[in-house]
PDB file of N, CA and C in Angstrom:
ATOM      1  N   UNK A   1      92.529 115.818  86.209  1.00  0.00           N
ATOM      2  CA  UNK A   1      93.006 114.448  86.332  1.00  0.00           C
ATOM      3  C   UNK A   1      94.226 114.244  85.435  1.00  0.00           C
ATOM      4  N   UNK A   2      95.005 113.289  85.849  1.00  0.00           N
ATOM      5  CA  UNK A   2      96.199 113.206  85.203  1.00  0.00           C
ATOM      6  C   UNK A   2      96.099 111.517  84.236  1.00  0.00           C
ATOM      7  N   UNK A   3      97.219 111.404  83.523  1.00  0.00           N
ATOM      8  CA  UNK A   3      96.830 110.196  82.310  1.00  0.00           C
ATOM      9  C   UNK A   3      98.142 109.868  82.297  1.00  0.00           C
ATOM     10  N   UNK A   4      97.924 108.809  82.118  1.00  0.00           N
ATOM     11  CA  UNK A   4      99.218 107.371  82.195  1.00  0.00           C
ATOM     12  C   UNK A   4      98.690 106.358  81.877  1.00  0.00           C
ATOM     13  N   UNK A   5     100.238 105.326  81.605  1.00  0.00           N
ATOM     14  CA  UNK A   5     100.037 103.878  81.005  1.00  0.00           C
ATOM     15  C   UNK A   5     100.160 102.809  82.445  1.00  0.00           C
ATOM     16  N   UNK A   6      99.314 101.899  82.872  1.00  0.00           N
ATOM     17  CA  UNK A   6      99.767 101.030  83.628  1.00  0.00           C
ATOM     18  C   UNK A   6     101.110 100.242  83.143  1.00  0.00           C
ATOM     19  N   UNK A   7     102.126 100.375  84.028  1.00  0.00           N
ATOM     20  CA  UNK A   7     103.394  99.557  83.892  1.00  0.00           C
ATOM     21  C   UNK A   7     103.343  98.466  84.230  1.00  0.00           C
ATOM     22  N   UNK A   8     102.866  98.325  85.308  1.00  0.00           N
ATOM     23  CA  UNK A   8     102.640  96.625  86.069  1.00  0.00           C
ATOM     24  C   UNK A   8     101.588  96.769  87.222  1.00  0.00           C
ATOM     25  N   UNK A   9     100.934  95.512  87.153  1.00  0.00           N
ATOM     26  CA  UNK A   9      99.925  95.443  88.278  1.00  0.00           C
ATOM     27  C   UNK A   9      99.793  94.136  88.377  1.00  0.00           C
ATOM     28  N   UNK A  10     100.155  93.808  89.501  1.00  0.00           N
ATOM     29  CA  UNK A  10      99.618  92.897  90.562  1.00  0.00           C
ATOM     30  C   UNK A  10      98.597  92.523  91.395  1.00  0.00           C
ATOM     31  N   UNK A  11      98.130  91.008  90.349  1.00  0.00           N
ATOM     32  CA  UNK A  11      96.508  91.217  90.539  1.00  0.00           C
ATOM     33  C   UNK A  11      96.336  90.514  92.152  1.00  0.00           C
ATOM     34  N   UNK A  12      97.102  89.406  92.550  1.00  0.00           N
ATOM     35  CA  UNK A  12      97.292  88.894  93.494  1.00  0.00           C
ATOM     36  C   UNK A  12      98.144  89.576  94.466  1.00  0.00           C
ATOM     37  N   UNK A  13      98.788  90.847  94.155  1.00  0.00           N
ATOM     38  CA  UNK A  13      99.283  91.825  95.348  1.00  0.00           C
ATOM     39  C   UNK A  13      98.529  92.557  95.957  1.00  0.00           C
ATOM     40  N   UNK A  14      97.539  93.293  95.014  1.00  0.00           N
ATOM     41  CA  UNK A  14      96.754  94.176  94.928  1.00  0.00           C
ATOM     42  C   UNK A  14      97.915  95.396  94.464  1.00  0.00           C
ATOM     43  N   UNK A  15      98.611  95.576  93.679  1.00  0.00           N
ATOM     44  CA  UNK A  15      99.678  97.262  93.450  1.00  0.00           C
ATOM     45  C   UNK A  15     100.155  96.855  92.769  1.00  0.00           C
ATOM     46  N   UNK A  16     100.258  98.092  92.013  1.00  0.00           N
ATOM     47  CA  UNK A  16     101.307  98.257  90.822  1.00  0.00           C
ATOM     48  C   UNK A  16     102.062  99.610  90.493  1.00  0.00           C
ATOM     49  N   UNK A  17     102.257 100.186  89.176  1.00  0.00           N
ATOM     50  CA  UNK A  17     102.672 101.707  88.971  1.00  0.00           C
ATOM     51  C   UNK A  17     102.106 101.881  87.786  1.00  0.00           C
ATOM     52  N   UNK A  18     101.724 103.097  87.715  1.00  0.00           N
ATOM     53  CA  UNK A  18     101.256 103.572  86.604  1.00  0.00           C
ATOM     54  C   UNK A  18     102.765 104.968  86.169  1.00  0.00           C
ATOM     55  N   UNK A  19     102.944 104.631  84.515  1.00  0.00           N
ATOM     56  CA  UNK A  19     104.268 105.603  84.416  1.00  0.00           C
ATOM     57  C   UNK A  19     102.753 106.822  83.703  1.00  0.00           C
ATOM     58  N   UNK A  20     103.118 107.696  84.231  1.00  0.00           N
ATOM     59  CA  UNK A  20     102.235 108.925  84.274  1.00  0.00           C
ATOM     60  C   UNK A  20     103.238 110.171  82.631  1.00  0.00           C
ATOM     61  N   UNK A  21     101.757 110.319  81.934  1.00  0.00           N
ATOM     62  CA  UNK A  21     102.563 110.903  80.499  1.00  0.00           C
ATOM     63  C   UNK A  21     103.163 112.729  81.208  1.00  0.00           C
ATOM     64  N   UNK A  22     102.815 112.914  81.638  1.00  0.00           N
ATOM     65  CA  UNK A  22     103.417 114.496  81.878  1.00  0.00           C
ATOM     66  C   UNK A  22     104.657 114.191  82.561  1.00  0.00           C
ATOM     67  N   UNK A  23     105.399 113.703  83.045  1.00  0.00           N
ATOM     68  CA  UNK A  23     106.891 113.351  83.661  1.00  0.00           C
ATOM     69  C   UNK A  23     107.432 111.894  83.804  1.00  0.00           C
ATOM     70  N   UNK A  24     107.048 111.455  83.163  1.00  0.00           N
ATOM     71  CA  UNK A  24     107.038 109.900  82.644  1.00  0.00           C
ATOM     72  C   UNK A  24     107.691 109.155  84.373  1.00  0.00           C
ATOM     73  N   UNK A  25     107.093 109.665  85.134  1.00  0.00           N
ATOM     74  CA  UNK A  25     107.253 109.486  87.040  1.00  0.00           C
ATOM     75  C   UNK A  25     106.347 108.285  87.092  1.00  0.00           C
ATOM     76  N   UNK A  26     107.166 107.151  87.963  1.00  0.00           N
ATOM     77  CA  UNK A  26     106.493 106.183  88.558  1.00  0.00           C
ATOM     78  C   UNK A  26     105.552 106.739  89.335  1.00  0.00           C
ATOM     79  N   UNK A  27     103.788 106.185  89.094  1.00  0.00           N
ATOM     80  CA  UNK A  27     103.257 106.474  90.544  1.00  0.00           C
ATOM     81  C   UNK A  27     102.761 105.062  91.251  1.00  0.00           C
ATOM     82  N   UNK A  28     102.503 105.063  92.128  1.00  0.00           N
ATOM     83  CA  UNK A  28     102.330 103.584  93.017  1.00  0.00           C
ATOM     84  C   UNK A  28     100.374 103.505  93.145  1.00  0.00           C
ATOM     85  N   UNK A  29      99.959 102.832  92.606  1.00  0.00           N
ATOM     86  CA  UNK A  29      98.908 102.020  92.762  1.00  0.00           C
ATOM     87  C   UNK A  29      98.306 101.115  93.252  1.00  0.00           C
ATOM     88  N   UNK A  30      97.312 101.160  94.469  1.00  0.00           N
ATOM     89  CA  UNK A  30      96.618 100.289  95.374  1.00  0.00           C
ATOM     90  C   UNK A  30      95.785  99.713  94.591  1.00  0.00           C
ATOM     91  N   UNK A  31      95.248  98.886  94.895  1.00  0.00           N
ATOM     92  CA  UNK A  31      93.440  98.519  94.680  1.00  0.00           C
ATOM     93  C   UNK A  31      92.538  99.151  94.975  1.00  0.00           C
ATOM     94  N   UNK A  32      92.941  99.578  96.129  1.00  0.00           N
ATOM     95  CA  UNK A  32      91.654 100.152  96.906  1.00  0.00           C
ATOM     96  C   UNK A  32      91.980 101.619  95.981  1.00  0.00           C
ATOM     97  N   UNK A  33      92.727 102.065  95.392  1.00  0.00           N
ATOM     98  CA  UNK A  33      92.467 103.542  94.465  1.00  0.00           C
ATOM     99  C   UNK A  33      91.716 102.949  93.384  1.00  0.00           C
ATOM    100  N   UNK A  34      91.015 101.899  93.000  1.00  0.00           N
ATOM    101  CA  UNK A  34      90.701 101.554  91.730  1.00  0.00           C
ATOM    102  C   UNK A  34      89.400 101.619  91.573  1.00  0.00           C
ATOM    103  N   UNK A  35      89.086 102.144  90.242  1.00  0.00           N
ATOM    104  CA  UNK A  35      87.226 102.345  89.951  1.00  0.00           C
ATOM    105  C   UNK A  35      87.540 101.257  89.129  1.00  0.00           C
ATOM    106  N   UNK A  36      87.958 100.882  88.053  1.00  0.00           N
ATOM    107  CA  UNK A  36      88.019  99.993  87.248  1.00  0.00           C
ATOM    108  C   UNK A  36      88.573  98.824  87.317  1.00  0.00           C
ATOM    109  N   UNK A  37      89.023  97.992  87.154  1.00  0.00           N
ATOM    110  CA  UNK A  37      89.988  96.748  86.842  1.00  0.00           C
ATOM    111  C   UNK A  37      91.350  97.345  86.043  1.00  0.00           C
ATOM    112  N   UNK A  38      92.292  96.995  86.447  1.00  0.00           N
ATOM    113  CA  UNK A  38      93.789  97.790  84.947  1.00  0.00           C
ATOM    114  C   UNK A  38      94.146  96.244  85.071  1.00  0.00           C
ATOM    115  N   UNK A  39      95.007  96.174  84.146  1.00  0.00           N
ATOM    116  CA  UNK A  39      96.162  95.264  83.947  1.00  0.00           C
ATOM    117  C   UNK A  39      97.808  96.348  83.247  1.00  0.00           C
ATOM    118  N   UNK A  40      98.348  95.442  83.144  1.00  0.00           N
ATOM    119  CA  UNK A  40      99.588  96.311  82.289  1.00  0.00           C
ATOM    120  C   UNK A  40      99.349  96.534  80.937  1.00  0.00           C
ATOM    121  N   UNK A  41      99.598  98.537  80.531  1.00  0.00           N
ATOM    122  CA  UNK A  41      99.423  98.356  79.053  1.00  0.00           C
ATOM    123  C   UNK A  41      97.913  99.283  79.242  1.00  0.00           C
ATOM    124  N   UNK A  42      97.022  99.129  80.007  1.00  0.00           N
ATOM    125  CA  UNK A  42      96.009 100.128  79.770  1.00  0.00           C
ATOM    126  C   UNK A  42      96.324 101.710  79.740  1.00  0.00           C
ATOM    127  N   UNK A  43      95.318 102.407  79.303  1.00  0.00           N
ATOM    128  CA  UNK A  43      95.618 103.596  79.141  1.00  0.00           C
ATOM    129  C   UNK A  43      94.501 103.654  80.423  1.00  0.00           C
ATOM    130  N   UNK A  44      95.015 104.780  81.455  1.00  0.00           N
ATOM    131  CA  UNK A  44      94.314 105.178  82.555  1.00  0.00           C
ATOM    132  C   UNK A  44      94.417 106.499  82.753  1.00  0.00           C
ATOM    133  N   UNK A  45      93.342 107.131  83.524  1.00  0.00           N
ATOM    134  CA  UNK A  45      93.103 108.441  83.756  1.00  0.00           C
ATOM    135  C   UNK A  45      93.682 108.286  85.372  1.00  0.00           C
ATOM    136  N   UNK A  46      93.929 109.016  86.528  1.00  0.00           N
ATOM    137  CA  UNK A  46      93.902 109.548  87.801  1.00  0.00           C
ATOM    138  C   UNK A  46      94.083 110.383  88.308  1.00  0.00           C
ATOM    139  N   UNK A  47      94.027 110.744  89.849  1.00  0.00           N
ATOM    140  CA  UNK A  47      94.172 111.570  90.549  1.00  0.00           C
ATOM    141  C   UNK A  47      95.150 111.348  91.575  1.00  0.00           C
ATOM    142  N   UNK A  48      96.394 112.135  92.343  1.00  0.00           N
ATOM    143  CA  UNK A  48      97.398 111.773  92.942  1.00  0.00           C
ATOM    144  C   UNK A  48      96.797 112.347  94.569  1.00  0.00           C
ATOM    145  N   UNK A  49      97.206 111.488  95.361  1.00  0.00           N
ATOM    146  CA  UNK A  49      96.802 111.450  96.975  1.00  0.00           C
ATOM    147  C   UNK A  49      98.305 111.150  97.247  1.00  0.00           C
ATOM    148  N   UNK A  50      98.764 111.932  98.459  1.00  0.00           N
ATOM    149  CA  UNK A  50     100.102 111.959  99.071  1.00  0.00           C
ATOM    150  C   UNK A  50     100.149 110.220  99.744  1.00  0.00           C
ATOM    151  N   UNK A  51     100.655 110.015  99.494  1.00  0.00           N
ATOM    152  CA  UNK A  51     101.193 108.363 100.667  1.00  0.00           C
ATOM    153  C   UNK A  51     102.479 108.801 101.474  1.00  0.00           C
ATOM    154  N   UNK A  52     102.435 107.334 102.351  1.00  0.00           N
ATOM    155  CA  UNK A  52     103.503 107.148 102.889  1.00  0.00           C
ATOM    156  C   UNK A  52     104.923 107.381 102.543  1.00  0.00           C
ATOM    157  N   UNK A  53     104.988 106.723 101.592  1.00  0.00           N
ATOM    158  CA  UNK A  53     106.079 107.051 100.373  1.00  0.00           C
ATOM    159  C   UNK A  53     105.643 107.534  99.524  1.00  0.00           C
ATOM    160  N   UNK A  54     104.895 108.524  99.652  1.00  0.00           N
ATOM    161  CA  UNK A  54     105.305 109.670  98.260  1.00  0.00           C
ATOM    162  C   UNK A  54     103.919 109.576  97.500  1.00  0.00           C
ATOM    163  N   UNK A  55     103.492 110.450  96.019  1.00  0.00           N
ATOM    164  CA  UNK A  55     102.189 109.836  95.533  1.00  0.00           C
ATOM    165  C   UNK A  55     101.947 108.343  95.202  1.00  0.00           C
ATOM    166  N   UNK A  56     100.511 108.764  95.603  1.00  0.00           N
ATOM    167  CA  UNK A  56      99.377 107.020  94.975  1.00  0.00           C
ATOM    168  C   UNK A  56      98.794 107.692  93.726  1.00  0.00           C
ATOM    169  N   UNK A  57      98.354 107.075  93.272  1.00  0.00           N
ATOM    170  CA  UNK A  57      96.902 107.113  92.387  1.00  0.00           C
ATOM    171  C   UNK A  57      95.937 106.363  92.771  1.00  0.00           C
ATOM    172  N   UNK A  58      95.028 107.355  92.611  1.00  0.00           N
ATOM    173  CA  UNK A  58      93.913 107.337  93.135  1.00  0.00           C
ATOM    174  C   UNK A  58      92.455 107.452  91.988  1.00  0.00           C
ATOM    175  N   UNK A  59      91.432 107.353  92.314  1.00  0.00           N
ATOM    176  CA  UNK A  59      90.250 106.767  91.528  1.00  0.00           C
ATOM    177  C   UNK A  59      90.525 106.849  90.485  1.00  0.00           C
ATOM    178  N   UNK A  60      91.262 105.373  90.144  1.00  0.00           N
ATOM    179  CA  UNK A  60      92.376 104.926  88.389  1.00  0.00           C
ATOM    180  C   UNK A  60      90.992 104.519  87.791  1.00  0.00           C
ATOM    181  N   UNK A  61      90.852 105.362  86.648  1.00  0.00           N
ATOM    182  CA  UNK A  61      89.957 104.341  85.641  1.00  0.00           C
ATOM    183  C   UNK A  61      90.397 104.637  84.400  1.00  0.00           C
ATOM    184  N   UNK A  62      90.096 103.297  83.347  1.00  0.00           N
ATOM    185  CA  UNK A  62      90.426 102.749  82.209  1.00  0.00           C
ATOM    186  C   UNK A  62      90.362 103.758  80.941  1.00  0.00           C
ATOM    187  N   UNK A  63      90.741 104.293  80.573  1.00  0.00           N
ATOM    188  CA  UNK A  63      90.363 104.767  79.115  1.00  0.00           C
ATOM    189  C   UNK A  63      90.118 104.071  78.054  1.00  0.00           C
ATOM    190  N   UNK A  64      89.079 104.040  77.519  1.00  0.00           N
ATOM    191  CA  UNK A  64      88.618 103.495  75.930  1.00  0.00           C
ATOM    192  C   UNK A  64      89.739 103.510  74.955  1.00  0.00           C
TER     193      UNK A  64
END
C-alpha cells in the first residue's frame, strides 16, 4: 500500500486528491474508494486502481 497526505476533499462532491509521499503525484479520490472518512491534512494509507483519467485511490484509510 502506498501513503499520502489528503490535499483536498470534497465532502459535498464526493473527490478529492491525495499528494502521495513517494512522488509527491496528485492522485484523484472518489468516495466510493473510501474505508474511512478523510478531510484535508490526514495522513492516509492506499491502493492505486487505473481510471479513466489515469490513477484513483482506492480503499483510502486514515492513519493514526
Amino acid at each position: 500500500m502506498l501513503t499520502g497526505t489528503v490535499k483536498f476533499f470534497d465532502d459535498t462532491k464526493g473527490f478529492g486528491f491525495i499528494l502521495a509521499d513517494d512522488n509527491q503525484e496528485e492522485i484523484f479520490v472518489h468516495q466510493t474508494g473510501l474505508i474511512h472518512e478523510i478531510q484535508e491534512g490526514d495522513r492516509v494509507q492506499f491502493n492505486l486502481k487505473t481510471g479513466k483519467k489515469g490513477p484513483n485511490a482506492v480503499d483510502v484509510t486514515r492513519l493514526q
